[in-house]
Protein backbone atom coordinates (compact mmCIF):
# COMPACT_ATOMS: atom_id res chain seq x y z
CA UNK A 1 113.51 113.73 111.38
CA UNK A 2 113.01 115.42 108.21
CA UNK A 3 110.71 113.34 106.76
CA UNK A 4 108.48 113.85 109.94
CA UNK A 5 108.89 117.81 109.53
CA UNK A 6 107.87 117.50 106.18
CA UNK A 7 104.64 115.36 106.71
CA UNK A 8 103.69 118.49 109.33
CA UNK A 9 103.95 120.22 106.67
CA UNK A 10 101.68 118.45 104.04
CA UNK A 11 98.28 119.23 103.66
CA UNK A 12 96.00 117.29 106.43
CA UNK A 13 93.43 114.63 105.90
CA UNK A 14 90.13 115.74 107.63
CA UNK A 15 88.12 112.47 108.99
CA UNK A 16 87.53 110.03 111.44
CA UNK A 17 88.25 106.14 111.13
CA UNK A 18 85.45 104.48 108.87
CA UNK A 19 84.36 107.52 107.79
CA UNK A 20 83.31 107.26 104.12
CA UNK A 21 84.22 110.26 102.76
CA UNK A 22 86.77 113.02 103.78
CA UNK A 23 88.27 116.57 103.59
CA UNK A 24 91.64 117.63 103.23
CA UNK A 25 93.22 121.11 104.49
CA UNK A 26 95.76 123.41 103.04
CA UNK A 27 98.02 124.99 104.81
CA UNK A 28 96.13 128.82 103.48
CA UNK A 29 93.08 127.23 105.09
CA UNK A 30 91.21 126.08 101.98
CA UNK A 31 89.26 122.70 102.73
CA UNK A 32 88.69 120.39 99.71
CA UNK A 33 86.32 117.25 100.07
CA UNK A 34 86.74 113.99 98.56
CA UNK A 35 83.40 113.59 96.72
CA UNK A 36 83.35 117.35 95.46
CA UNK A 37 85.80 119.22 92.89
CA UNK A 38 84.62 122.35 94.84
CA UNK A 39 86.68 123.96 97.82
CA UNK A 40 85.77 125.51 101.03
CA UNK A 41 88.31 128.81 101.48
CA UNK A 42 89.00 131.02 104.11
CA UNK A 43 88.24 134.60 103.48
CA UNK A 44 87.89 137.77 105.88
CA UNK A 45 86.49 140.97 105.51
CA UNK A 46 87.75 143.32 107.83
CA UNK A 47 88.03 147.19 108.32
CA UNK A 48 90.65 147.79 105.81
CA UNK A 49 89.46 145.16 103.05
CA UNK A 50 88.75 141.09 101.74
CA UNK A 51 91.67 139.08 103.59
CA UNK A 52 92.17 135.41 101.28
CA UNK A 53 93.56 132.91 103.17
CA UNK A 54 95.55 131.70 99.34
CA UNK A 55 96.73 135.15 99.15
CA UNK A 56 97.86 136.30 102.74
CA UNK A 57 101.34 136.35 103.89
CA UNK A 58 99.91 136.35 107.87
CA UNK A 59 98.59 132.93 108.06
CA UNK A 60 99.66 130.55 110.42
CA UNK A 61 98.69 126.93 110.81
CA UNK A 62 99.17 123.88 113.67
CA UNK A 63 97.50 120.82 114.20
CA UNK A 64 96.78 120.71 117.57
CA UNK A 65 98.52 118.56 119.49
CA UNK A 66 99.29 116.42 116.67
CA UNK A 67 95.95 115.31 115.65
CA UNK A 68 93.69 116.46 112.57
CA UNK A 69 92.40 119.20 114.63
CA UNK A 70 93.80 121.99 112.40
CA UNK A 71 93.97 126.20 113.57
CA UNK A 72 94.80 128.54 111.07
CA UNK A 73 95.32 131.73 112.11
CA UNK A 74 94.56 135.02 109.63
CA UNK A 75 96.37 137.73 110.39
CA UNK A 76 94.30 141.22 110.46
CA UNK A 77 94.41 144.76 111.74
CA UNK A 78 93.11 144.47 114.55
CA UNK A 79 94.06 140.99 115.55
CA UNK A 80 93.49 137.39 114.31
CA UNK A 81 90.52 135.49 112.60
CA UNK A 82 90.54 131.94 113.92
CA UNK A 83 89.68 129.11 112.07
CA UNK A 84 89.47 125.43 112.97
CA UNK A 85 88.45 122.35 111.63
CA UNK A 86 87.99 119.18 112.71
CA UNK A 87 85.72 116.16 111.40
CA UNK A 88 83.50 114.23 113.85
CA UNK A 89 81.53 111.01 113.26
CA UNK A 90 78.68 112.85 114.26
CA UNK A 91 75.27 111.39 112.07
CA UNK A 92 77.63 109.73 110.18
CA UNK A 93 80.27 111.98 109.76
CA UNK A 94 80.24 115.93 109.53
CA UNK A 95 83.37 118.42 108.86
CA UNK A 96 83.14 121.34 110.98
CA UNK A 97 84.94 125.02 110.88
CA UNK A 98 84.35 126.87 113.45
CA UNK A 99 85.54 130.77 113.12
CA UNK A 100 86.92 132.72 116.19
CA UNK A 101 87.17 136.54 115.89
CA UNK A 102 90.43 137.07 118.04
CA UNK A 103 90.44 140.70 117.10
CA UNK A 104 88.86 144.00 118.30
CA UNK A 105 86.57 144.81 115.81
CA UNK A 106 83.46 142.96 113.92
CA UNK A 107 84.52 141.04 110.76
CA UNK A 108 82.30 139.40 108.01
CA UNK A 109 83.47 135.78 106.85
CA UNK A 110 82.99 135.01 103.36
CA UNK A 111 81.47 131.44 102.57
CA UNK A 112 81.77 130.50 98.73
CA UNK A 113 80.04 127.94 98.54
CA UNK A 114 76.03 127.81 99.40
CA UNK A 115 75.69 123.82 100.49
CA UNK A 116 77.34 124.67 103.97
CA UNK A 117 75.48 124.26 106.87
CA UNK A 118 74.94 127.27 108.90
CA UNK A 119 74.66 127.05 112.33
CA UNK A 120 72.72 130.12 113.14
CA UNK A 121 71.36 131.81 110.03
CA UNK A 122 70.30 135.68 112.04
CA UNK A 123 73.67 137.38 110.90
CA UNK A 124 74.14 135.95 107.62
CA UNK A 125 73.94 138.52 104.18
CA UNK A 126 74.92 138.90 101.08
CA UNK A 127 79.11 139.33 99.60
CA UNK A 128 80.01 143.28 99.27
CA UNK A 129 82.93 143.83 97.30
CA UNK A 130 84.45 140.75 96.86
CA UNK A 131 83.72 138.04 94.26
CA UNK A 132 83.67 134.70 95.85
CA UNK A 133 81.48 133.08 93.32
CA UNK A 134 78.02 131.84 92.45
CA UNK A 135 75.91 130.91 95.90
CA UNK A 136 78.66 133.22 98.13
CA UNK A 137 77.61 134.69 101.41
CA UNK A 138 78.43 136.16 104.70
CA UNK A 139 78.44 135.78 108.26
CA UNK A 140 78.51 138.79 110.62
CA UNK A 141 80.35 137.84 113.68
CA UNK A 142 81.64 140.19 116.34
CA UNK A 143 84.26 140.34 118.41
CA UNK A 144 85.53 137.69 120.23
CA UNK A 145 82.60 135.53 119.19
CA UNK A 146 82.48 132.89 117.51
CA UNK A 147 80.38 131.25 114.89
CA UNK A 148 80.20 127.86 112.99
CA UNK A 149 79.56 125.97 109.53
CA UNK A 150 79.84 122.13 108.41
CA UNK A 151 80.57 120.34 105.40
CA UNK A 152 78.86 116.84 104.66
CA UNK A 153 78.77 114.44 101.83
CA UNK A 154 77.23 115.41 98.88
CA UNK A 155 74.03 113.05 98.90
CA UNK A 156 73.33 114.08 102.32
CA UNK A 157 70.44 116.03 103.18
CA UNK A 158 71.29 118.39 106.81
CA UNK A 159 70.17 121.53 108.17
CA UNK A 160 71.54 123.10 111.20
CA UNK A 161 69.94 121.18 113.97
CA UNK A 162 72.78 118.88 112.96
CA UNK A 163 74.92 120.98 115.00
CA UNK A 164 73.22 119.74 118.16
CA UNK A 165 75.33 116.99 119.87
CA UNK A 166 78.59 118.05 117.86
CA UNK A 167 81.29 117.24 120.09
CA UNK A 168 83.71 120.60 120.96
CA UNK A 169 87.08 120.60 119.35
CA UNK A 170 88.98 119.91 122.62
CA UNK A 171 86.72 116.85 122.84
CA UNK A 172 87.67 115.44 119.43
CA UNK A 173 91.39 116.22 120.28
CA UNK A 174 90.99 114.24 123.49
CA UNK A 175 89.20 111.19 121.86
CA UNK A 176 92.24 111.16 119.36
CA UNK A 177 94.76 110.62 122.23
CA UNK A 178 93.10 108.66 124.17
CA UNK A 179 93.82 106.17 120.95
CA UNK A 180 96.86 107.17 119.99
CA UNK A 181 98.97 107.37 122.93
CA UNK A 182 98.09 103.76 123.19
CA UNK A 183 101.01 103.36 120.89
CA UNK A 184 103.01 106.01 123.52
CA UNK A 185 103.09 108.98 124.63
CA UNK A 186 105.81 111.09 124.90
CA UNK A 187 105.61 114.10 126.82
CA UNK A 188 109.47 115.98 125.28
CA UNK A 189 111.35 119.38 125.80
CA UNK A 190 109.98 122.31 123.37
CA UNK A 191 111.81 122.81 120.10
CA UNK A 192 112.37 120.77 116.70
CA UNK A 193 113.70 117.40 118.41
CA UNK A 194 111.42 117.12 121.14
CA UNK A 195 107.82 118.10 121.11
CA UNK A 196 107.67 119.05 117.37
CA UNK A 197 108.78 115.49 116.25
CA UNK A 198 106.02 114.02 118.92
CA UNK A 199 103.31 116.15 117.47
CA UNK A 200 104.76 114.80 114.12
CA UNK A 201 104.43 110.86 115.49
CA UNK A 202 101.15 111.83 116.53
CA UNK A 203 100.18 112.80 113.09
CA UNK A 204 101.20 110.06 111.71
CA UNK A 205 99.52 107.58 113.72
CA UNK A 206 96.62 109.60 113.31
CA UNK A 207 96.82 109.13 109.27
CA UNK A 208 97.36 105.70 109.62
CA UNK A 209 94.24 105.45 111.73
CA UNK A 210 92.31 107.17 108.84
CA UNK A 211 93.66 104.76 105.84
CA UNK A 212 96.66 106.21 104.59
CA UNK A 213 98.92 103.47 104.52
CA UNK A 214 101.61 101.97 102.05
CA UNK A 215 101.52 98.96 99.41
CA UNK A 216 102.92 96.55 101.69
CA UNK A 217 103.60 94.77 98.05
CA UNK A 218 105.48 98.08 97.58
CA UNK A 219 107.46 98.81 100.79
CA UNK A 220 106.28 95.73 103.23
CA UNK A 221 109.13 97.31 105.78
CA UNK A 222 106.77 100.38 106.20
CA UNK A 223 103.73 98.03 106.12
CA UNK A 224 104.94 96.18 108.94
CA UNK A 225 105.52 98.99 110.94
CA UNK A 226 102.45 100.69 110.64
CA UNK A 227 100.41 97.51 110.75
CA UNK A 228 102.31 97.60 114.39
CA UNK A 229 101.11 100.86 115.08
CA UNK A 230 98.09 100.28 114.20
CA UNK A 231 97.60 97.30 116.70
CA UNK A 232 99.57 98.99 119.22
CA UNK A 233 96.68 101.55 118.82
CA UNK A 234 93.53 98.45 119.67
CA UNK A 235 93.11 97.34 116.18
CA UNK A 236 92.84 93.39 116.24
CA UNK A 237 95.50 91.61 115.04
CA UNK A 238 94.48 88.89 113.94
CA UNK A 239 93.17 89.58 110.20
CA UNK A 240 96.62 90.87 109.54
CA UNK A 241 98.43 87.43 110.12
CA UNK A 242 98.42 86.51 106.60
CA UNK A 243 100.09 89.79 105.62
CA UNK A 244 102.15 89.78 107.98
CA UNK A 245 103.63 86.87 106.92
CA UNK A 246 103.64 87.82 103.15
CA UNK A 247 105.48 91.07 104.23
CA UNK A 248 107.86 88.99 106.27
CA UNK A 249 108.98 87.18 103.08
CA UNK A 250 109.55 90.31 101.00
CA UNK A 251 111.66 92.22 103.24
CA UNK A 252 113.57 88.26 103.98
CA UNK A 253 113.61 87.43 100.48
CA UNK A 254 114.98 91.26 99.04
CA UNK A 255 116.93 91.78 102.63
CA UNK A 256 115.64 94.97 102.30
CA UNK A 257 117.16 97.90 104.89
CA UNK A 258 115.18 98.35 107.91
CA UNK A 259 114.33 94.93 108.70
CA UNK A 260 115.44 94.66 111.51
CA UNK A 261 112.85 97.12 112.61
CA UNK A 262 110.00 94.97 110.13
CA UNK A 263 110.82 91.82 111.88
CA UNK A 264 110.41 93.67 115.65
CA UNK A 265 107.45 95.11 114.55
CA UNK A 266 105.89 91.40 112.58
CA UNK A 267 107.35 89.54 116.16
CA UNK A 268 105.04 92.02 117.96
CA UNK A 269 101.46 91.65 115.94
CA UNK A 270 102.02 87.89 115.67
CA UNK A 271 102.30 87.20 119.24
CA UNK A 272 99.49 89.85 119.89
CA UNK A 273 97.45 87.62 117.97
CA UNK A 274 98.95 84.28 119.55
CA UNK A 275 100.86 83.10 116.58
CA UNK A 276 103.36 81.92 118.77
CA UNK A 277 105.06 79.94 116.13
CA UNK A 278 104.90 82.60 113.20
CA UNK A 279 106.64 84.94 116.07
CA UNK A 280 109.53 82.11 116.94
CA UNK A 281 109.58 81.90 112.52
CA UNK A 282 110.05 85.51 112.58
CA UNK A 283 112.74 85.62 115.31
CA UNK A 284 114.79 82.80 113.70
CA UNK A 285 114.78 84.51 110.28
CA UNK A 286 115.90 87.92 112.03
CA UNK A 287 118.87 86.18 113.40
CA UNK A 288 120.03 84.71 110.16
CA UNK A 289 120.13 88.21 108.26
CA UNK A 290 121.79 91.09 108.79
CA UNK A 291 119.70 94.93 108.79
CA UNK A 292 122.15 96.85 106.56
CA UNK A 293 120.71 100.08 107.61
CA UNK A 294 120.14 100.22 111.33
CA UNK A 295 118.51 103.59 111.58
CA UNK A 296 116.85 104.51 108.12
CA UNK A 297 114.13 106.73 107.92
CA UNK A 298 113.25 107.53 103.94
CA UNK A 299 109.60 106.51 104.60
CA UNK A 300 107.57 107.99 107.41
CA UNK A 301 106.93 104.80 108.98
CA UNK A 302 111.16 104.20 109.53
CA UNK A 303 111.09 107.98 110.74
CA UNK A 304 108.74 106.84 113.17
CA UNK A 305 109.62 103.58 114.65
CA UNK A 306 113.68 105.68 114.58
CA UNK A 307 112.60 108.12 116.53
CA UNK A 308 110.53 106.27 118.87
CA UNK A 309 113.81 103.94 119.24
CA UNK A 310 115.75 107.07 120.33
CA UNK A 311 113.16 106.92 123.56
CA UNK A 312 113.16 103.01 124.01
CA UNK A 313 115.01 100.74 121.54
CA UNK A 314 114.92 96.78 121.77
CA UNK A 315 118.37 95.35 121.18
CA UNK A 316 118.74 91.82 120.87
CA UNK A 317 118.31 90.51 125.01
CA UNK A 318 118.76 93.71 126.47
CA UNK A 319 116.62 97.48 125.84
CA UNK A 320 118.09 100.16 125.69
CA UNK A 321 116.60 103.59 126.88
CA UNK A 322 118.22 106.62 125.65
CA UNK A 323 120.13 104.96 122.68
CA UNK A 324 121.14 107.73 121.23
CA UNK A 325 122.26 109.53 124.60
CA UNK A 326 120.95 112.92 126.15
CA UNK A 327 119.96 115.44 122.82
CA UNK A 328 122.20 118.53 123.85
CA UNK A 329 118.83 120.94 124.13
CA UNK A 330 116.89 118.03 126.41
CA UNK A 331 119.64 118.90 129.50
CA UNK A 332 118.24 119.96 132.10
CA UNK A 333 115.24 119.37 130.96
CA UNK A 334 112.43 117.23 132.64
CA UNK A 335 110.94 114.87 130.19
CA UNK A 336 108.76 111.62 130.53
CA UNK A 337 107.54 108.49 128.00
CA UNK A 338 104.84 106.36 128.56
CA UNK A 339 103.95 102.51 126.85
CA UNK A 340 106.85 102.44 124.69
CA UNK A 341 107.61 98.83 123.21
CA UNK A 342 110.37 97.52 124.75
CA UNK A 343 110.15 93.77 123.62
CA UNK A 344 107.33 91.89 121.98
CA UNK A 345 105.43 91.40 125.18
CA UNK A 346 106.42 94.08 127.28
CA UNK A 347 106.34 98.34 127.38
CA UNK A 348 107.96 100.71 129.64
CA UNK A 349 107.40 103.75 130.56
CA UNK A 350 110.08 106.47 132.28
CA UNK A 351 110.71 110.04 133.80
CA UNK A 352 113.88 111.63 133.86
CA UNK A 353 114.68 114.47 136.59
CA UNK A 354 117.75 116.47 136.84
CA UNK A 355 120.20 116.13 140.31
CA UNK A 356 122.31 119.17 139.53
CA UNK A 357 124.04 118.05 136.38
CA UNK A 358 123.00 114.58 136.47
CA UNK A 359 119.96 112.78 135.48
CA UNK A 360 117.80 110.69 137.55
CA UNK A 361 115.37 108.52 135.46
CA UNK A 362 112.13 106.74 137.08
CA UNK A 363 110.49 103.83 135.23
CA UNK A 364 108.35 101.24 135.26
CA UNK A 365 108.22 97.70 132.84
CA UNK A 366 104.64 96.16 131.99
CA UNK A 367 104.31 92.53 130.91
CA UNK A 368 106.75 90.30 130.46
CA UNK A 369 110.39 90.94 132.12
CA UNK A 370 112.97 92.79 130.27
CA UNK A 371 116.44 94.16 130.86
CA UNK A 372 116.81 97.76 130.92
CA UNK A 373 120.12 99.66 130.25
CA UNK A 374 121.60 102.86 128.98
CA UNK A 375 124.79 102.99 127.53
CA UNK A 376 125.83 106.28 126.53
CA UNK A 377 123.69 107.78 129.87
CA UNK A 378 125.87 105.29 132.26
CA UNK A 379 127.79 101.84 130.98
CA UNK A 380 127.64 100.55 134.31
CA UNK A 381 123.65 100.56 134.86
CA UNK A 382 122.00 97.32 134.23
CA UNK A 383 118.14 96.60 135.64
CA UNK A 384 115.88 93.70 135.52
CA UNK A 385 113.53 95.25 137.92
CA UNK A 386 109.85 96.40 137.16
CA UNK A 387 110.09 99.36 139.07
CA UNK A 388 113.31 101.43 140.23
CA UNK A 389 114.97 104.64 140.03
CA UNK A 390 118.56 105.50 139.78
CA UNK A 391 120.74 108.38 139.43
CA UNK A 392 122.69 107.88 136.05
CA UNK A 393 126.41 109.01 135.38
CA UNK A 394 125.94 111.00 132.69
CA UNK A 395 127.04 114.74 133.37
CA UNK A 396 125.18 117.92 131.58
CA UNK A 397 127.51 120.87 130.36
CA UNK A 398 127.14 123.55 132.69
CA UNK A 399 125.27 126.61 130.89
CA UNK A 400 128.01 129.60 130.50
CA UNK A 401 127.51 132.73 132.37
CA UNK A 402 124.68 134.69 130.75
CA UNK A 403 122.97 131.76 128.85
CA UNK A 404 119.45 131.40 128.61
């Protein structure tokens, strides 16, 4: 899981799928843009003096749920300057920060750079005591109100009746899910391994959805598994037959670790696409080698597909749910997963619900049949049914008198 807490903490691509050019965000709040060496920062002017988002120790960041929605936070005297940023395919593709005065007194924002759009132009004025560079301005903006600016390619000619249309952040944030929980959706207890890591799968997906994918030449075991993703996600299979194939025979021919999870995830996009003998070619050549690392994750992809395996793992005939048994801070806990692979033509999706100390879980198999067990949860339990719900045998530590 620590390559998936350090991608969360990388800077974050700003685009959407097919757009042509793109913006990137630091974690200060400065937005760079792939066709310009200029940058976009984040600077406040409040009652005390200039706030710089490069410079402040009270800035805060978070994608929101998961996706390249990004809020940074600037801490102030009198309460926080929002910022968020998001890019929308809007007349071909338009970056937009919107700024949020979360505090109790009237700020100025500094914009240095003069090819922004400005959405309304009444409040703008010159930079006081601050240099922010050649073509720097300001924006009044009062409290708790809120005011916005966009960033578009550089041989793109806009004014600000391209703001009409734009689609609200929580918009863009639900058109991301609604494709990337395609893949599943996990729905975890708070804290570093639960909803952290699934904001960090999120992410991911999200990247892979904007380009950012390995050399399968390189590392075809990542390739694989994003490719997976990827189709998982609605992307068509079927162009990536050939690759998959040529990735097949790297990780075969170098028996590289994780391929166990490269051939699951090459099985999968091949009989997607119908190749029902590439998938029965892929299956034999599984069972001949040996995966000498069952559970790697040095790329992001392997942290992925591992964690994702701790919620629903394939294992030869049967699946297992809950491979790695109950996480100590997930009892007592509620949680629920939705569409997780659980064999190459089949998902499943569960709840689990807490009988005292015990754990009921509630699921439900799409497509093809599959057998469902848990191991470390209860050794006896063993379902072929679509549907069910069971009480498992697993027992929670009690919480000591006085825990919280």
């Amino acid at each position: 899981m620590d390559v998936l807490r350090q991608f969360l903490a990388d800077p974050v691509t700003i685009g959407v799928a097919g757009m042509p050019w793109w913006g990137e965000i630091s974690s200060d709040g400065t937005i760079a843009v792939s066709d310009d060496d200029r940058t976009l920062g984040f600077h406040v002017a409040a009652e005390d003096r200039w706030h710089h988002g490069v410079s402040e120790p009270g800035v805060r960041q978070l994608r929101r749920e998961g996706v390249p929605v990004i809020e940074t936070r600037m801490r102030v005297p009198s309460g926080d300057i929002v910022q968020t940023v998001f890019a929308t395919a809007h007349r071909g593709g338009i970056i937009i920060i919107d700024f949020y005065n979360d505090s109790a007194l009237p700020v100025a924002i500094g914009i240095d750079r003069g090819d922004v759009i400005v959405e309304s132009s009444a409040a703008v004025g010159a930079v006081a005591g601050a240099d922010l560079g050649p073509g720097a301005f300001s924006i009044s903006l009062g409290h708790h109100t809120n005011t916005r600016v966009a960033l578009v390619a550089s041989d793109v000619v806009a004014d600000a009746t391209w703001f009409e249309g734009v689609p609200s952040a929580d918009a863009v944030i639900s058109g991301w899910r609604l494709i990337v929980d395609r893949a599943g959706r996990m729905e975890l207890p708070p804290g570093v391994s639960g909803s952290s890591v699934s904001d960090a799968v999120v992410a991911a997906r999200c990247s892979w959805l904007l380009g950012d994918l390995v050399d399968p030449e390189l590392d075809p075991v990542s390739a694989l598994i994003e490719w997976d993703e990827l189709c998982r996600m609605g992307e068509r299979p079927e162009p990536l037959v050939d690759d998959v194939a040529r990735a097949v025979e790297l990780v075969a021919r170098r028996q590289l670790p994780g391929a166990r999870m490269a051939f699951n995830a090459a099985e999968r996009i091949l009989t997607q696409a119908n190749e029902e003998r590439g998938a029965s070619d892929v299956r034999d050549i599984s069972a001949r080698l040996v995966d000498r690392t069952d559970a790697r994750s040095d790329s992001l992809a392997t942290a992925v597909r591992t964690f994702e395996e701790r919620l629903v793992a394939q294992h030869g005939s049967v699946t297992e749910i809950l491979s790695g048994g109950m996480p100590s801070d997930w009892s007592l806990q509620p949680f629920e997963v939705f569409h997780l692979s659980a064999s190459a033509t089949a998902s499943v999706s569960y709840a689990v619900r807490w009988h005292g100390l015990r754990p009921a879980i509630v699921w439900e198999v799409e497509g093809d049949d599959v057998t469902l067990c848990s191991p470390l949860l209860d050794a006896d339990w063993l379902s072929n049914e679509s549907k069910g719900e069971t009480l498992l045998a697993h027992t929670a530590e009690p919480a000591e008198v006085g825990e919280t």
